[in-house]
Protein backbone atom coordinates (compact mmCIF):
# COMPACT_ATOMS: atom_id res chain seq x y z
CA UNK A 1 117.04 -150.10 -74.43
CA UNK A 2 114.09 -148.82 -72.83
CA UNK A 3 114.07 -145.17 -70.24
CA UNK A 4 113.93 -145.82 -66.60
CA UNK A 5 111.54 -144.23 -64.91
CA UNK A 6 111.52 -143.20 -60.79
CA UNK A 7 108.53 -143.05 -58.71
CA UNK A 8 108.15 -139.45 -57.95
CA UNK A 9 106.78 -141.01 -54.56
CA UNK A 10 107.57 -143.56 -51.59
CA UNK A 11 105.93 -147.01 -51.53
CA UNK A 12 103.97 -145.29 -48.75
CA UNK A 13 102.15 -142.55 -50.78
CA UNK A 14 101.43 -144.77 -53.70
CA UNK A 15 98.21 -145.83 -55.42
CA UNK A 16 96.94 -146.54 -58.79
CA UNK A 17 97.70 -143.47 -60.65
CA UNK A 18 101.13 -143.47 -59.78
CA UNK A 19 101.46 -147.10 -62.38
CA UNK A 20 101.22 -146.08 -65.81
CA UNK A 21 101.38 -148.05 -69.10
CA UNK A 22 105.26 -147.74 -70.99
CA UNK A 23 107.05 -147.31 -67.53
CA UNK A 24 109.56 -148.92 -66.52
CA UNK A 25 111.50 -149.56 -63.50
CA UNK A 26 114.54 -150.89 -62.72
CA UNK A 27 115.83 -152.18 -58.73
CA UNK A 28 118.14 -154.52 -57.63
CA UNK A 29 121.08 -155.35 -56.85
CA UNK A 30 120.38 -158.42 -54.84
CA UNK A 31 123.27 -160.54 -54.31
CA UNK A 32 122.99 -164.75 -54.06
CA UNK A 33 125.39 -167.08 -52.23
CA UNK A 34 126.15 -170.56 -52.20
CA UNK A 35 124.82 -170.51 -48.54
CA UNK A 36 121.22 -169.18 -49.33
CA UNK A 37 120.92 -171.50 -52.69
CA UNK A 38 121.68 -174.87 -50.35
CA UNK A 39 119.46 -173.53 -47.44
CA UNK A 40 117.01 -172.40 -49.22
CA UNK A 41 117.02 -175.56 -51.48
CA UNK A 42 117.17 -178.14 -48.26
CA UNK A 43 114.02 -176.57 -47.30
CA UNK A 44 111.79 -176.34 -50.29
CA UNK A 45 113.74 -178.02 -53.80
CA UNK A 46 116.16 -180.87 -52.48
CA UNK A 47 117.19 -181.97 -55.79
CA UNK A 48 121.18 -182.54 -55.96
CA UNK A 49 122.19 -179.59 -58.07
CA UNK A 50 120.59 -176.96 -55.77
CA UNK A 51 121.90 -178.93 -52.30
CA UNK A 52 125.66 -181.21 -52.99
CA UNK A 53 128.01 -178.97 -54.43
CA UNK A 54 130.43 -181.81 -55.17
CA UNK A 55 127.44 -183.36 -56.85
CA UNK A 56 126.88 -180.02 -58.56
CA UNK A 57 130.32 -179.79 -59.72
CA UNK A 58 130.16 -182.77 -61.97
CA UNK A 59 127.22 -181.83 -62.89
CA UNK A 60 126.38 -179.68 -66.23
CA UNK A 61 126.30 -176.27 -64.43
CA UNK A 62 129.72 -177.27 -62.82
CA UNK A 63 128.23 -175.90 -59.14
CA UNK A 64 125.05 -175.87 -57.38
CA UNK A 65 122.74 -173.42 -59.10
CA UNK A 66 119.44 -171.67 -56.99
CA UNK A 67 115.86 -173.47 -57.62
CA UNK A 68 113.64 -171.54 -59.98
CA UNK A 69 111.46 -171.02 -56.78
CA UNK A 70 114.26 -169.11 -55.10
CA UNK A 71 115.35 -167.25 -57.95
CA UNK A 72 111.48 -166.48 -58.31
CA UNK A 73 111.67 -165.29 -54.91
CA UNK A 74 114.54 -163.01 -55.07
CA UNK A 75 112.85 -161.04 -57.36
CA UNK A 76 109.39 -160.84 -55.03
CA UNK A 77 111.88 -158.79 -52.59
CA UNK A 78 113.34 -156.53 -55.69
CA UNK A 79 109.55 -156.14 -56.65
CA UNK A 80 107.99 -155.86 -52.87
CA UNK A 81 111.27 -153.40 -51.88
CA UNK A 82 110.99 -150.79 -55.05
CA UNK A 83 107.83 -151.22 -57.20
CA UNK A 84 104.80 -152.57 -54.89
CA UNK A 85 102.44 -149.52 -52.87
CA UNK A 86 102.92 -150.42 -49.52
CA UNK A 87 99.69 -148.98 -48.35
CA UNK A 88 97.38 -149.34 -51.48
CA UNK A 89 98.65 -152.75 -52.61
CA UNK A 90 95.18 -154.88 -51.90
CA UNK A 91 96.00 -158.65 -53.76
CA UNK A 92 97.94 -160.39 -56.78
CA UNK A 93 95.52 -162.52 -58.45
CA UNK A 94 98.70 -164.32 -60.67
CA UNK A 95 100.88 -164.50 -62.79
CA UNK A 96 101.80 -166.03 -66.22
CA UNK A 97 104.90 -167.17 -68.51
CA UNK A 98 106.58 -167.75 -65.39
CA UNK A 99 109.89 -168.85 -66.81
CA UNK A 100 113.63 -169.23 -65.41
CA UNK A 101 115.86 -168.48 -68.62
CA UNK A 102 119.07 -169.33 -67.31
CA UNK A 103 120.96 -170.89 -64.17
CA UNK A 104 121.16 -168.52 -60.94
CA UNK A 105 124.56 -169.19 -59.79
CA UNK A 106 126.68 -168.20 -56.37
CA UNK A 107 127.83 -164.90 -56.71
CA UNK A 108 125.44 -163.63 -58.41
CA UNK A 109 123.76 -160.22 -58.60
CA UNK A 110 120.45 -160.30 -59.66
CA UNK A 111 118.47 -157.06 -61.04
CA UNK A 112 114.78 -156.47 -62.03
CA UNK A 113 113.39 -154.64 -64.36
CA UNK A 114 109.62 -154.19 -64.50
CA UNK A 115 107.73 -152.70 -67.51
CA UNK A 116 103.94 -151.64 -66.78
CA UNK A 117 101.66 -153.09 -69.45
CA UNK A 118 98.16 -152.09 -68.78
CA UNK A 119 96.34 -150.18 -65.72
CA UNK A 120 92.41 -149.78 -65.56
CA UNK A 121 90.15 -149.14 -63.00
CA UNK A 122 87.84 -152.23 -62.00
CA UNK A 123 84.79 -152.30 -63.41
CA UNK A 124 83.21 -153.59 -60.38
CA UNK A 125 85.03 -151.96 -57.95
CA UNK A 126 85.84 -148.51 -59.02
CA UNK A 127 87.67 -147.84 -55.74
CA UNK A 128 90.72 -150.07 -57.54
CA UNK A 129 92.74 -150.47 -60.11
CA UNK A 130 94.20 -153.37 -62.01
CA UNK A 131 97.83 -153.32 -62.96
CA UNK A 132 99.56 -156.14 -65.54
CA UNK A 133 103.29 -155.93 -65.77
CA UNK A 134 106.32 -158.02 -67.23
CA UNK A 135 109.41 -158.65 -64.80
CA UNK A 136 112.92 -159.68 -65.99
CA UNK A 137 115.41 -160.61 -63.90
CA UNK A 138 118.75 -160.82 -65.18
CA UNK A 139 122.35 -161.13 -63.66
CA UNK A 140 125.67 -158.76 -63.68
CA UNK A 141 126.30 -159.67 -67.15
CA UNK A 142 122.96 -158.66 -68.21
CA UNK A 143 121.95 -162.24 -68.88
CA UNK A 144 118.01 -163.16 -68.39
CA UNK A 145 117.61 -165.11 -65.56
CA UNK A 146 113.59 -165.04 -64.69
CA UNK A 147 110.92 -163.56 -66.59
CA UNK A 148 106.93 -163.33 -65.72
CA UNK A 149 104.24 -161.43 -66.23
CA UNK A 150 101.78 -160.69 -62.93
CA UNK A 151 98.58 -158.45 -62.06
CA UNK A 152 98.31 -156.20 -59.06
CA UNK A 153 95.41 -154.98 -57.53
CA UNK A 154 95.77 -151.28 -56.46
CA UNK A 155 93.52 -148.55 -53.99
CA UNK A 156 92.88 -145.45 -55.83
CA UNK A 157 93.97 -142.10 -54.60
CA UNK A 158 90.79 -141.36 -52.51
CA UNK A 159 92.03 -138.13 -52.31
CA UNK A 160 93.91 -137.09 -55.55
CA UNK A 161 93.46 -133.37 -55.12
């Protein structure tokens, strides 16, 4: 298993440097209920097994389970709440293998862990940096729930004295 590293600053007083390559960063926990998976779903993925739990229950999960999209949102918050610079974050221009590994269920607590792959400063604007990192979600019983791998676009320090 991989070190956990802690930003030695707030969300507040971060910027490019602060993101470096091998670290890794875990937050969380965020907790799911049957409530949020059927409100959420009503809303945005009205498909039976996120929104009828007696549907659900006969169903192969056995109960409703949280849409990929919500379960993909859960762990925006984790990443917006611990790992995203508050002041220097400027833009996310995607993200790729976007993939929900296995059923979000009620009662679950969900964790994040995010691993920095690359950082470089843009080439044609020098005043930011370009961060790629993987996220994996997984639950209490370490299972892989979500996994993804996204670019940020970061300020520099402009005053790294």
């Amino acid at each position: 298993m991989m070190s956990e590293t802690r930003f030695e600053t707030s969300a507040a007083d971060r910027w490019f440097e602060h993101y470096r390559p091998g670290d890794a960063y875990r937050f969380g926990p965020i907790e799911v209920t049957e409530q949020e998976i059927i409100a959420f779903a009503r809303r945005y993925d009205p498909q039976s097994f996120h929104i009828d739990p007696q549907a659900a229950a006969a169903g192969p999960h056995g109960c409703v389970i949280a849409s990929g999209w919500m379960t993909a949102s859960l762990m925006m918050r984790l990443l917006v709440d611990g790992f995203l610079p508050s002041r220097a974050g400027l833009a996310a221009p995607g993200c790729d293998e976007l993939r929900w590994l296995h059923p979000v269920r009620p009662g679950d607590r969900l964790w994040l862990r995010v691993t920095i792959l690359s950082a470089r400063v843009s080439r044609s604007k020098p005043d930011r940096g370009i961060v790629s990192f993987r996220m994996e979600g997984e639950n209490q019983d370490g299972t892989a729930v979500y996994g993804a791998i996204a670019t940020g676009i970061f300020l520099r320090n402009p005053d790294p004295g």
